[in-house]
PDB file of N, CA and C in Angstrom:
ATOM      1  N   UNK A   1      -9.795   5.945   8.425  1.00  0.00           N
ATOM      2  CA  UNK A   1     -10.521   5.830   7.181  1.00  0.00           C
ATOM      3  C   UNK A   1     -11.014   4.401   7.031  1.00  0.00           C
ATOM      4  N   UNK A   2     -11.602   3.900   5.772  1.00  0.00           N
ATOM      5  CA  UNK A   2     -11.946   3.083   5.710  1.00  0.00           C
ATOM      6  C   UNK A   2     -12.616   2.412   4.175  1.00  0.00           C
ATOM      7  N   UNK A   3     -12.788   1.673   3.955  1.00  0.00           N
ATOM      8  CA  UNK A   3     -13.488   1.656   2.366  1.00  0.00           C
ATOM      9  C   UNK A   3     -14.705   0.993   2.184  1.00  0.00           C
ATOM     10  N   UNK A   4     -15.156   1.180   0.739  1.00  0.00           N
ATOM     11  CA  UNK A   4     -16.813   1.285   0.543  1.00  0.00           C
ATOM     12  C   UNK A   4     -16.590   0.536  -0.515  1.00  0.00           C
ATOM     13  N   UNK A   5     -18.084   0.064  -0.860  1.00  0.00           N
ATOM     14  CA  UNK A   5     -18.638  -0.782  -2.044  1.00  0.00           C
ATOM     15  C   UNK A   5     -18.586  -0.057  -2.983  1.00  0.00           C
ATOM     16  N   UNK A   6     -18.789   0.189  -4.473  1.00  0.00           N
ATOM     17  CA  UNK A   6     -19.408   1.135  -5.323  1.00  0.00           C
ATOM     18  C   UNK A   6     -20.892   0.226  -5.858  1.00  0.00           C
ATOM     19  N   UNK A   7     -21.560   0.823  -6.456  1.00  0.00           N
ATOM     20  CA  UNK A   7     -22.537   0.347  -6.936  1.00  0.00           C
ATOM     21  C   UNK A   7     -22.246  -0.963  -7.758  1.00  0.00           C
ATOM     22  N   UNK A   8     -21.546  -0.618  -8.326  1.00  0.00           N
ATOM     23  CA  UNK A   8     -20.941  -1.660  -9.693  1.00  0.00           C
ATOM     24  C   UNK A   8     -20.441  -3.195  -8.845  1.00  0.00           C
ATOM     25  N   UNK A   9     -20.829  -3.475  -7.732  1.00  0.00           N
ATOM     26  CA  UNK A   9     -20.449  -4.599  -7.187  1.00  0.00           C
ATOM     27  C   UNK A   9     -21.978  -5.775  -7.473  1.00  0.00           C
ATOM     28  N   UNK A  10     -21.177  -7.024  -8.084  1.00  0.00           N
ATOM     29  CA  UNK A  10     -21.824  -7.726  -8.495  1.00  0.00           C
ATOM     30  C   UNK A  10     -22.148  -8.854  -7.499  1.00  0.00           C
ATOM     31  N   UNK A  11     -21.751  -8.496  -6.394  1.00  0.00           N
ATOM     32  CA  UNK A  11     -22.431  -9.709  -5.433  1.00  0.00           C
ATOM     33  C   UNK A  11     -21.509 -10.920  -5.435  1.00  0.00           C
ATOM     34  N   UNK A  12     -20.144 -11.081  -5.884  1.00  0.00           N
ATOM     35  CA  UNK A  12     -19.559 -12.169  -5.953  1.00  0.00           C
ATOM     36  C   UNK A  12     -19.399 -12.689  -4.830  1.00  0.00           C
ATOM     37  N   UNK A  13     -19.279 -11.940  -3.856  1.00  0.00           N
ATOM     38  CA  UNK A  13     -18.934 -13.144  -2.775  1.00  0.00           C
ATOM     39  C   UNK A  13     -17.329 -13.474  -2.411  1.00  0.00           C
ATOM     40  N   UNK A  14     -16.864 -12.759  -3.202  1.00  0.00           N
ATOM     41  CA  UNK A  14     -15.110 -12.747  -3.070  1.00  0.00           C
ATOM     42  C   UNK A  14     -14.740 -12.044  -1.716  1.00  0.00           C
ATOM     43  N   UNK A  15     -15.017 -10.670  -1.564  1.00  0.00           N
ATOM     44  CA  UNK A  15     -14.163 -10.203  -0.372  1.00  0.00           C
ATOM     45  C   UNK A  15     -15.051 -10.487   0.961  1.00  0.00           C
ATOM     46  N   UNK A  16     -16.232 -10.549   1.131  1.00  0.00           N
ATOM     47  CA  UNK A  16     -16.641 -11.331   2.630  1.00  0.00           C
ATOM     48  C   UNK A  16     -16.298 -11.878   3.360  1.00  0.00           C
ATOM     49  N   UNK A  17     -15.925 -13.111   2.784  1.00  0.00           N
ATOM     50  CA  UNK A  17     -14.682 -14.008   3.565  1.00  0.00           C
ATOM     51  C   UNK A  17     -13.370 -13.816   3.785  1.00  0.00           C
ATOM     52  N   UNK A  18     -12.786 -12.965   2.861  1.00  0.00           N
ATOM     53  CA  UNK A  18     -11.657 -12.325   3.176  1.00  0.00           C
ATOM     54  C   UNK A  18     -11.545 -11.220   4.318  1.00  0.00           C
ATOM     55  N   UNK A  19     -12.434 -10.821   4.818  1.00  0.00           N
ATOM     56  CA  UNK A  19     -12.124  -9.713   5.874  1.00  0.00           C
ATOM     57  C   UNK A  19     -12.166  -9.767   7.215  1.00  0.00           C
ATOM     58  N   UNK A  20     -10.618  -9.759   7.988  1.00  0.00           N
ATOM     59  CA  UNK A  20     -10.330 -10.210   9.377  1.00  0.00           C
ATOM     60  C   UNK A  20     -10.796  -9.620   9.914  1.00  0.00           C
ATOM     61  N   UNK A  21     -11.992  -8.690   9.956  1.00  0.00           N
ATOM     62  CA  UNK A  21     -13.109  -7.892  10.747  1.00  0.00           C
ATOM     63  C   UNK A  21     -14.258  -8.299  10.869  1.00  0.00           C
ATOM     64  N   UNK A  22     -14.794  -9.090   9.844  1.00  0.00           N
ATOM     65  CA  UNK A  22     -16.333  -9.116   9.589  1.00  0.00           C
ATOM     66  C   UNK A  22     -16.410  -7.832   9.561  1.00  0.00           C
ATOM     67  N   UNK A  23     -16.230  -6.934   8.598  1.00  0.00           N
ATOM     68  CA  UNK A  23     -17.129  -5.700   8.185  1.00  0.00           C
ATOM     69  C   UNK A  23     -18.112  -5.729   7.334  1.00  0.00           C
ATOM     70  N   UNK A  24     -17.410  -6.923   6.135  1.00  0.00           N
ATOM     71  CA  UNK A  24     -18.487  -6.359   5.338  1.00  0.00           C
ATOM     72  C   UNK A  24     -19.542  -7.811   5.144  1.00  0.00           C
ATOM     73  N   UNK A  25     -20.622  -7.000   4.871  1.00  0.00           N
ATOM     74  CA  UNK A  25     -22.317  -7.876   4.956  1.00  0.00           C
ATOM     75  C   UNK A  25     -22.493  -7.663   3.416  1.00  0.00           C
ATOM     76  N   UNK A  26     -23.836  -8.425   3.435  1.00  0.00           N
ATOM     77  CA  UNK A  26     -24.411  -8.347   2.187  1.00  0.00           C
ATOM     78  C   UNK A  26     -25.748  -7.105   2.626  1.00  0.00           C
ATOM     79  N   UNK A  27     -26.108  -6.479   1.840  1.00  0.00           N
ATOM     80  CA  UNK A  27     -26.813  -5.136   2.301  1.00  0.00           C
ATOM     81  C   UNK A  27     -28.267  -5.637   1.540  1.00  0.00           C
ATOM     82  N   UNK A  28     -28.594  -4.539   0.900  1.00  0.00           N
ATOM     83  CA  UNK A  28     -30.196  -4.805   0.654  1.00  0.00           C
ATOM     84  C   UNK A  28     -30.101  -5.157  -1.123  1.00  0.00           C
ATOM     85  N   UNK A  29     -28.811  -4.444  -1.435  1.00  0.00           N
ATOM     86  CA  UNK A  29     -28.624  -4.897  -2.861  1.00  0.00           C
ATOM     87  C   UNK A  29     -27.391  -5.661  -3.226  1.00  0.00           C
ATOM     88  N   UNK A  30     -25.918  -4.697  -2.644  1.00  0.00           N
ATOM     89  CA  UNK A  30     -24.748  -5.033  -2.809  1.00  0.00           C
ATOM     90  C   UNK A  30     -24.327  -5.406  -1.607  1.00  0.00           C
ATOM     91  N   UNK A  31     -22.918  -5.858  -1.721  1.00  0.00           N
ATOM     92  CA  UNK A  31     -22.286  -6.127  -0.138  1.00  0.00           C
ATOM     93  C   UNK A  31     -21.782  -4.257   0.615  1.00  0.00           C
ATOM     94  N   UNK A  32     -22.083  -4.535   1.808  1.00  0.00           N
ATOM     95  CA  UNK A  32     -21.601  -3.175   2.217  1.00  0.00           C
ATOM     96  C   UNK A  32     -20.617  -3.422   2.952  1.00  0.00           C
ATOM     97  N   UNK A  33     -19.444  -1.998   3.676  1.00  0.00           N
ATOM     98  CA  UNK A  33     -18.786  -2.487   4.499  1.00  0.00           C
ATOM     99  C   UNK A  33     -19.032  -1.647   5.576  1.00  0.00           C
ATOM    100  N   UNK A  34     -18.786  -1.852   6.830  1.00  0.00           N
ATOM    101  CA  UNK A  34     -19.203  -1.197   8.115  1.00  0.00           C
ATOM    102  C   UNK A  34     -18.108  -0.193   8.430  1.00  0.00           C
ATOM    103  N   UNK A  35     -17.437   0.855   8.074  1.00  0.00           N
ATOM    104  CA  UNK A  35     -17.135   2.336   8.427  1.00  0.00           C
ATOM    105  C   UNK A  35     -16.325   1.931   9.568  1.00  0.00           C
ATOM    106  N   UNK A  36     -16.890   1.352  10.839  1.00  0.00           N
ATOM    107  CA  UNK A  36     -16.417   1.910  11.991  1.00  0.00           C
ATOM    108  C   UNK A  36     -15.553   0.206  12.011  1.00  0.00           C
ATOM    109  N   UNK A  37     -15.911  -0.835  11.705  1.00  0.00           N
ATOM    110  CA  UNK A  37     -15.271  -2.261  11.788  1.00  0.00           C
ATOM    111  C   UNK A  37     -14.190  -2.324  10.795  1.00  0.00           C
ATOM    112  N   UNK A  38     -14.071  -1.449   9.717  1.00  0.00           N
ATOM    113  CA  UNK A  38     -13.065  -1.352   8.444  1.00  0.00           C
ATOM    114  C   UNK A  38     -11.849  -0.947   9.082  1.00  0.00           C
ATOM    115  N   UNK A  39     -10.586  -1.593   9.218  1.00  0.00           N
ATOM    116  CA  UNK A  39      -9.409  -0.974   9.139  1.00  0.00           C
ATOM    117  C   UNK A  39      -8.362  -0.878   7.939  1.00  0.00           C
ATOM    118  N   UNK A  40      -8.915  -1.644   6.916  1.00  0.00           N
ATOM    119  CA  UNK A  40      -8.594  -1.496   5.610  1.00  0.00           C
ATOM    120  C   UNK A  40      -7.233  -2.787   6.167  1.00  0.00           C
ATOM    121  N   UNK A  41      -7.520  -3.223   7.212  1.00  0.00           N
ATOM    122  CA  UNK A  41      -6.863  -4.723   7.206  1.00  0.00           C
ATOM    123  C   UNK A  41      -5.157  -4.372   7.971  1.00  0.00           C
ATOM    124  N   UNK A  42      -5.114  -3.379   8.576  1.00  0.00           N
ATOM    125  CA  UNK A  42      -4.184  -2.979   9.537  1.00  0.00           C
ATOM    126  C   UNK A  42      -4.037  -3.731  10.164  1.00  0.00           C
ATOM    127  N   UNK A  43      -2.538  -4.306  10.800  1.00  0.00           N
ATOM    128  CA  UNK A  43      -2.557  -5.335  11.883  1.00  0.00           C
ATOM    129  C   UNK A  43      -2.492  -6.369  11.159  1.00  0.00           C
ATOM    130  N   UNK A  44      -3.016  -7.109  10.241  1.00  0.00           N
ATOM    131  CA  UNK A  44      -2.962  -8.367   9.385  1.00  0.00           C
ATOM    132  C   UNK A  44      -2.607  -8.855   7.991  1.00  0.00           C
ATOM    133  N   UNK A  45      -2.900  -7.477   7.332  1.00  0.00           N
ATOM    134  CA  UNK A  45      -2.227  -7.927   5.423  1.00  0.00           C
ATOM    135  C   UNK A  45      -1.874  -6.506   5.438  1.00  0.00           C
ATOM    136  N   UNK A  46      -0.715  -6.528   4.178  1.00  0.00           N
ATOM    137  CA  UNK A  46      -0.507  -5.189   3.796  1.00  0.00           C
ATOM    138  C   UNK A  46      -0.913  -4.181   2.978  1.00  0.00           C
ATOM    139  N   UNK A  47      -1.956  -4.600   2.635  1.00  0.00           N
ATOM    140  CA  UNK A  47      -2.777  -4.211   1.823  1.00  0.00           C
ATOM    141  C   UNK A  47      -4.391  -4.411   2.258  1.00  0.00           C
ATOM    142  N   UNK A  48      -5.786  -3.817   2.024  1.00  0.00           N
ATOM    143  CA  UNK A  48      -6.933  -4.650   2.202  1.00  0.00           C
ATOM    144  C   UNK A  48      -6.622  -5.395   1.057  1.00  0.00           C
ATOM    145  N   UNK A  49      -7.227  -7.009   1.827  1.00  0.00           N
ATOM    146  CA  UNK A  49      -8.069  -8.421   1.391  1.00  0.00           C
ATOM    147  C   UNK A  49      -8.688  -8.153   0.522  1.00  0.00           C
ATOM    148  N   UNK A  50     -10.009  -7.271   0.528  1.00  0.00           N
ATOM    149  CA  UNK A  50     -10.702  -7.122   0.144  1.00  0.00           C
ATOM    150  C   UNK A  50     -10.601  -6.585  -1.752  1.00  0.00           C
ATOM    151  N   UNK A  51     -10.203  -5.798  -1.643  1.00  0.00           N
ATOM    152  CA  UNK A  51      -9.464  -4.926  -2.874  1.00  0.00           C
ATOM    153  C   UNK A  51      -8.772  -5.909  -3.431  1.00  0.00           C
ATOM    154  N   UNK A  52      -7.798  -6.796  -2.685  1.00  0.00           N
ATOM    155  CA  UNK A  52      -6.902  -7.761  -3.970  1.00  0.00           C
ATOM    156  C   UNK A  52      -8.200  -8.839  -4.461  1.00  0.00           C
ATOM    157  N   UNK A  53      -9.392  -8.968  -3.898  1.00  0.00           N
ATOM    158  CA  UNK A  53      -9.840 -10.456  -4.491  1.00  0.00           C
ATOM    159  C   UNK A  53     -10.684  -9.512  -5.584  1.00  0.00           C
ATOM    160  N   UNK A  54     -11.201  -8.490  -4.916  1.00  0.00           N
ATOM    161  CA  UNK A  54     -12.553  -7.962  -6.052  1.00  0.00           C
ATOM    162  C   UNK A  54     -11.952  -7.841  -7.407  1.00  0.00           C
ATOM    163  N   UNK A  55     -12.788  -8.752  -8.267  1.00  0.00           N
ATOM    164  CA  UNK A  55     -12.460  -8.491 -10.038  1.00  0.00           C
ATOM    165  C   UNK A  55     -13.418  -7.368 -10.426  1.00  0.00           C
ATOM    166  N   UNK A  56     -14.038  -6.059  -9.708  1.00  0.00           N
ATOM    167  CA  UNK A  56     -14.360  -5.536 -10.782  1.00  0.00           C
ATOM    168  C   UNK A  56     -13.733  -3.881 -10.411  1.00  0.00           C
ATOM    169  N   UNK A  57     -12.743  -4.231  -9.100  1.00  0.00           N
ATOM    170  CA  UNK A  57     -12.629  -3.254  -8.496  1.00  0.00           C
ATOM    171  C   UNK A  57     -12.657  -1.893  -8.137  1.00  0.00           C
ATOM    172  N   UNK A  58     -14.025  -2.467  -7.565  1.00  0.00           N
ATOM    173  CA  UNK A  58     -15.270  -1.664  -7.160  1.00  0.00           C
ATOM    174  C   UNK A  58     -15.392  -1.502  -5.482  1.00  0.00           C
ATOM    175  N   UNK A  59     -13.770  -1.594  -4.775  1.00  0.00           N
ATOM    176  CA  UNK A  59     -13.832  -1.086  -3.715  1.00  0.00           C
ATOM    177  C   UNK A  59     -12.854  -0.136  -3.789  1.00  0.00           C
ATOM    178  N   UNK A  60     -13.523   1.207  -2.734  1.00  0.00           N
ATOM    179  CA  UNK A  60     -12.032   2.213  -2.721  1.00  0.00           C
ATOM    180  C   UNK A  60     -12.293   2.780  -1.720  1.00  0.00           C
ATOM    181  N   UNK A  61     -11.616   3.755  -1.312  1.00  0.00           N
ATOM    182  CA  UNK A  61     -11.583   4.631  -0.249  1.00  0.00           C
ATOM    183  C   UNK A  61     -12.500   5.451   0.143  1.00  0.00           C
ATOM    184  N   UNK A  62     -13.465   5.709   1.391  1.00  0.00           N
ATOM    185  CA  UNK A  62     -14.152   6.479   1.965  1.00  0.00           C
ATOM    186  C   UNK A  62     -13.420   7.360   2.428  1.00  0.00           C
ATOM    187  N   UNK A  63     -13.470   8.288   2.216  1.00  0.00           N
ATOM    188  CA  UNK A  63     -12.940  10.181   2.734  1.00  0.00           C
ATOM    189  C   UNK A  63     -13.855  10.339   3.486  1.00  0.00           C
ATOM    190  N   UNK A  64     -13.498  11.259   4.785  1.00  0.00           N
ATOM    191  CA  UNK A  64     -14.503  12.207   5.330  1.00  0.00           C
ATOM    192  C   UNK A  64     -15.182  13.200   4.555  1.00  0.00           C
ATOM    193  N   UNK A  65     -15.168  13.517   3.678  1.00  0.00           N
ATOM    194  CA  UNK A  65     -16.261  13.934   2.864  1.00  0.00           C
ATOM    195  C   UNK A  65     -17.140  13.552   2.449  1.00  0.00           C
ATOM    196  N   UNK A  66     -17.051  12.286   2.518  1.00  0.00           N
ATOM    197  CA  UNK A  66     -18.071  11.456   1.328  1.00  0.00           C
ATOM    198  C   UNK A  66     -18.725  10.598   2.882  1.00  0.00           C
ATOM    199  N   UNK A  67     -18.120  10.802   3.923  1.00  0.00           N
ATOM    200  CA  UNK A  67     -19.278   9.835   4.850  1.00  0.00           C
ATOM    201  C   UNK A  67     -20.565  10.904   5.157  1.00  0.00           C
ATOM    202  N   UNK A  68     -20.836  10.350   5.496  1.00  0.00           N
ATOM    203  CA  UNK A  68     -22.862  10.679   5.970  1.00  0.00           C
ATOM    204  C   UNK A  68     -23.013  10.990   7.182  1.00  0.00           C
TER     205      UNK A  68
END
């Protein structure tokens, strides 16, 4: 699995630098994260990085349902 932006992401700039993958980019509006580079931070924190910095938390879980 892996996790996603929601719309409601304001561009802070908080979890980018936090992620021992480089997954996630800045996209055409919001930051996105890359699906296949996401391990939700396995191997390095116990938790995703990402999720503890975001204040509007507006990252969560991608299901196989919801990918494309």
């Amino acid at each position: 699995m892996s996790l996603y932006i929601t719309e409601d992401c304001i561009n802070c700039d908080m979890c980018e630098p936090e992620c021992p993958n480089e997954a996630i980019t800045m996209g055409q509006s919001i930051y996105e994260i890359d699906p296949v580079l996401c391990t939700e931070c396995e191997g390095y924190y116990d938790s995703p990085a990402c999720v503890a910095v975001c204040p509007l938390d507006c990252i969560e879980l991608l299901t196989d349902h919801e990918k494309h």
